[in-house]
Protein backbone atom coordinates (compact mmCIF):
# COMPACT_ATOMS: atom_id res chain seq x y z
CA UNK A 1 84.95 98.07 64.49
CA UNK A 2 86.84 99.09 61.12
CA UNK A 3 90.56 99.93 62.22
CA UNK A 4 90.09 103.49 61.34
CA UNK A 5 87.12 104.08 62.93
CA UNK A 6 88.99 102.72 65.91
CA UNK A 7 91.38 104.90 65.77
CA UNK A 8 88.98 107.85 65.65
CA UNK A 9 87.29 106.48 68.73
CA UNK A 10 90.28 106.11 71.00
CA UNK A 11 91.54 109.79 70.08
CA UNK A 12 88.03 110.83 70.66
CA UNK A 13 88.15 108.94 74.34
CA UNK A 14 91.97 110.96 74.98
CA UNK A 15 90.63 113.81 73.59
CA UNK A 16 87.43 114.01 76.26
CA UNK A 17 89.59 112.84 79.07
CA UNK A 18 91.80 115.68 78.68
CA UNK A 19 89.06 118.59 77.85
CA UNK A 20 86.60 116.87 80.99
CA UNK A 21 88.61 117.02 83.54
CA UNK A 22 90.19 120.92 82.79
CA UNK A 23 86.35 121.60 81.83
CA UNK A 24 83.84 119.54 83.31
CA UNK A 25 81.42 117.96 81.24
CA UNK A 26 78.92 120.74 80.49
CA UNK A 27 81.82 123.05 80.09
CA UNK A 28 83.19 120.80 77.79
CA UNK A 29 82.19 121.78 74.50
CA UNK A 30 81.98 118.95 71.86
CA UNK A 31 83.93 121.52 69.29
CA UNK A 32 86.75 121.72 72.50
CA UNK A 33 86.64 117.62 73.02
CA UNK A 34 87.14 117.02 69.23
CA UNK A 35 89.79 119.67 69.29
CA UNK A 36 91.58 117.81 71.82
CA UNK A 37 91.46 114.53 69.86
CA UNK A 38 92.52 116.09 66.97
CA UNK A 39 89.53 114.82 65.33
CA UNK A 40 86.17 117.01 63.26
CA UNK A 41 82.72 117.35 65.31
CA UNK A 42 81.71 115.16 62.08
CA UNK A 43 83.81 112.43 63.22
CA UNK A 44 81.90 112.80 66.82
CA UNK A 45 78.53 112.51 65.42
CA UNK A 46 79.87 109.31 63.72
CA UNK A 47 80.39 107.88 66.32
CA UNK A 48 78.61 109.23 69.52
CA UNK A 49 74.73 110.60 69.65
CA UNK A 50 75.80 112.17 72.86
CA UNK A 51 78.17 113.70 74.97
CA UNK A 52 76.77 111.96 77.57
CA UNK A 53 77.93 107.93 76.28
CA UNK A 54 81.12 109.33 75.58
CA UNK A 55 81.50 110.00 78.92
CA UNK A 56 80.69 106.73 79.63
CA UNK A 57 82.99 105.46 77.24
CA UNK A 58 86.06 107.35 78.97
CA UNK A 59 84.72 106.42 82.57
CA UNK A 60 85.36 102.72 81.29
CA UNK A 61 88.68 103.09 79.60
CA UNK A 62 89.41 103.90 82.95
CA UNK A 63 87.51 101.08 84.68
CA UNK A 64 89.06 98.61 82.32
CA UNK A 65 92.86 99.68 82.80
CA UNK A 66 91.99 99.16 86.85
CA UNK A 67 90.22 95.69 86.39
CA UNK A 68 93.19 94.33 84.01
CA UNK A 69 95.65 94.91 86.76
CA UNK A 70 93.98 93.80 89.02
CA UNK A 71 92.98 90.64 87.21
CA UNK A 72 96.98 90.49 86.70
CA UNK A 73 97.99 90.68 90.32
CA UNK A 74 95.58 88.57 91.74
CA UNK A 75 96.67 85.78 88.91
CA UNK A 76 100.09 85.71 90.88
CA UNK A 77 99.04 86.08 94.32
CA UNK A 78 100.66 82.67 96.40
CA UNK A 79 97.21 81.01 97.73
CA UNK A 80 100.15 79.13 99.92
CA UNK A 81 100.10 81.90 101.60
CA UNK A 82 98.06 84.04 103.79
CA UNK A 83 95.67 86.15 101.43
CA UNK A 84 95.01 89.34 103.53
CA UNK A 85 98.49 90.54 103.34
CA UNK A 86 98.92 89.94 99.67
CA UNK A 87 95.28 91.46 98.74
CA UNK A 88 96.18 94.58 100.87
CA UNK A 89 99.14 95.27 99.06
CA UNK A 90 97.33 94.74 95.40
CA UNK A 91 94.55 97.47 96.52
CA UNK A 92 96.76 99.66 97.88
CA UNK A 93 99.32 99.88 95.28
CA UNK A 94 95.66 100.82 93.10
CA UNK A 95 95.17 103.89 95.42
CA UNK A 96 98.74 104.66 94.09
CA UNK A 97 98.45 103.74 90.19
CA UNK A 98 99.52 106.30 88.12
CA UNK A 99 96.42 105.82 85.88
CA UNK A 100 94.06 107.20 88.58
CA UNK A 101 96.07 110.58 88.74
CA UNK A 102 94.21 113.84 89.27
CA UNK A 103 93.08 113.43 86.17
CA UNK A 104 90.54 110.49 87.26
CA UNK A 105 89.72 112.14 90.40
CA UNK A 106 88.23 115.35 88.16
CA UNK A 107 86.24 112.92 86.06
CA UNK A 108 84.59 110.78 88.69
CA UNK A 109 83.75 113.48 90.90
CA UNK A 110 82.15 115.40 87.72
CA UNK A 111 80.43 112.25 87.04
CA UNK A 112 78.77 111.68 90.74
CA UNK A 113 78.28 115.47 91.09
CA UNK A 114 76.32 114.91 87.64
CA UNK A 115 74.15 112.38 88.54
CA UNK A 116 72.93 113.95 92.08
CA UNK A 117 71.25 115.98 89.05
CA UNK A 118 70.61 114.06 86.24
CA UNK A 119 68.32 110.60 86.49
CA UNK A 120 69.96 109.90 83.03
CA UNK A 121 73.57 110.14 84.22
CA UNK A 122 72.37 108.58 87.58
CA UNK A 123 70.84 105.58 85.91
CA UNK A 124 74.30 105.12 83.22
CA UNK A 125 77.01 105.73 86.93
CA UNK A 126 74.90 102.97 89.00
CA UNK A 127 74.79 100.22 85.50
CA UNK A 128 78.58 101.17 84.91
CA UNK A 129 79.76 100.70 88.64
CA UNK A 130 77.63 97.61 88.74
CA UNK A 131 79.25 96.27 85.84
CA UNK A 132 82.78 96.91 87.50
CA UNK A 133 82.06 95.85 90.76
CA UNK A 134 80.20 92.43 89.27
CA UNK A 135 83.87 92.11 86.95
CA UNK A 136 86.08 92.51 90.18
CA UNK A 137 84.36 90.40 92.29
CA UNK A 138 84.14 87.61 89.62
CA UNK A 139 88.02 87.87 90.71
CA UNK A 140 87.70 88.36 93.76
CA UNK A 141 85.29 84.77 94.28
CA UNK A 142 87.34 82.94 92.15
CA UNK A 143 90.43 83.39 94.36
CA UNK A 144 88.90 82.97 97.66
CA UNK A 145 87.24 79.46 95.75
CA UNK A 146 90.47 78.17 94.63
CA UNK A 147 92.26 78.59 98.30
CA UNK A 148 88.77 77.05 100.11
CA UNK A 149 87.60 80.09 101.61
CA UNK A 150 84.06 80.87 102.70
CA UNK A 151 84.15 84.98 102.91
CA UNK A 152 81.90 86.78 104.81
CA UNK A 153 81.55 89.56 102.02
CA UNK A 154 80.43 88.43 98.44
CA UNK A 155 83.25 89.22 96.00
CA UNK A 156 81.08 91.83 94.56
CA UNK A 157 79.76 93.32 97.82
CA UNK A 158 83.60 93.67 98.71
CA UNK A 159 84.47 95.01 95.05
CA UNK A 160 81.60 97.59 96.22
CA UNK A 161 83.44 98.78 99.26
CA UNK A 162 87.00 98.94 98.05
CA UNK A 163 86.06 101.26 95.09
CA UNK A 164 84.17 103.87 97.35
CA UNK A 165 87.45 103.28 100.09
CA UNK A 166 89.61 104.29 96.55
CA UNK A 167 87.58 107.08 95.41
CA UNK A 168 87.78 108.90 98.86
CA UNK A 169 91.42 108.14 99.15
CA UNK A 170 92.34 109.58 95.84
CA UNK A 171 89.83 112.84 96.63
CA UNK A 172 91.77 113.40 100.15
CA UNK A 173 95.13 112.79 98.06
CA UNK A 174 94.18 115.08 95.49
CA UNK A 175 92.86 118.42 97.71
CA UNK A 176 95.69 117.66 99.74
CA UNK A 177 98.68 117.71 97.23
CA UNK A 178 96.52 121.01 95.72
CA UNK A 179 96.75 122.44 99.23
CA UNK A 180 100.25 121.85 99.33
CA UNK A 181 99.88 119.37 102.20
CA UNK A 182 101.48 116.19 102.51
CA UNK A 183 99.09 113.36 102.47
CA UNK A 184 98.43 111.95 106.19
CA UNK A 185 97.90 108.58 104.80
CA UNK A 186 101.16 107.03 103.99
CA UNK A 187 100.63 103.38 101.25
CA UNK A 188 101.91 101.21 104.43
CA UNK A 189 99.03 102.32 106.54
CA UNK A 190 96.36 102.11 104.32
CA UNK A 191 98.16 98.53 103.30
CA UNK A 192 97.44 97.69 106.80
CA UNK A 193 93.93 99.33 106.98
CA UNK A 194 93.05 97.04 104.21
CA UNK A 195 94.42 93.83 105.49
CA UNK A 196 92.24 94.60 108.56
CA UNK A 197 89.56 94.56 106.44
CA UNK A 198 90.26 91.14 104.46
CA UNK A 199 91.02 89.49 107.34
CA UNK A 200 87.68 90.13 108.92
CA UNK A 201 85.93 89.28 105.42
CA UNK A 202 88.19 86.15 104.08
């Protein structure tokens, strides 16, 4: 991709972020996205064919900033030592991240909400999580191969259930902190909820 035309794209992908989640996508005019990015509706039509793979393309700047620390952390993690502690503590610092503010938690839920109604959004969510769940448990297998284990989950089954456990943590977090309750889940417990769960996988 031609630097400036990468350029356009990533203010294009800043741009949506920002005007999805205040609009939702079908209130989310292209003319409102490209005035977020700063960028002409000719420079989305040179670049997108729909609304609908931009989307797509911000759903996986998202996905890819979440896989590349994760793929960090577990490069460090002591496979001297015992795993389910150490794993617990990478996942649950994720339901923490800044990147997956409020933000991300408008998006997804827009996303899911728009494929209970649309087999063409349905078809892109289920390829995309997939994808992510495949890239994480690629991880996942490698680690548990290089310390001898024999888990009882598939790295990409696993990868599976700890995105849907972070999804519904960062929904409680979010309707919480807008109803001006504190969240019942403090990071230690759901550390320990999640070393429960490696150690009866790993």
């Amino acid at each position: 991709m031609p630097p400036q035309r990468s350029k356009t794209v990533e203010a294009l992908i800043v741009g949506a972020e920002r005007a999805f989640a205040e609009r939702g996508f079908h209130g989310a005019s292209i003319g409102y996205i490209c005035q977020c990015a700063g960028r002409t509706t000719g420079a989305f039509y040179s670049n997108y064919d729909s609304k609908l793979k931009l989307f797509l393309d911000v759903f996986r700047r998202h996905s890819d900033r979440t896989a590349d620390y994760i793929d960090e952390r577990i490069a460090h993690v002591d496979t001297e030592r015992d795993l389910a502690p150490q794993l617990a503590r990478i996942f649950a610092d994720i339901f923490n991240a800044a990147h997956l503010d409020a933000r991300w938690v408008f998006i997804h839920l827009e996303f899911r909400l728009m494929a209970l109604r649309d087999r063409e959004a349905a078809v892109a969510l289920v390829e995309h999580e997939q994808w992510f769940s495949r890239r994480i448990g690629t991880m996942l297998d490698a680690l548990f191969e290089r310390c001898g284990h024999r888990p009882a989950l598939p790295g990409t089954e696993l990868a599976g259930l700890l995105g849907a456990m972070t999804r519904g943590v960062k929904l409680d977090r979010a309707i919480y902190a807008m109803g001006g309750v504190e969240d019942p889940l403090s990071s230690d417990q759901v550390a320990g909820a999640l070393e429960g769960l490696f150690r009866s996988v790993a």
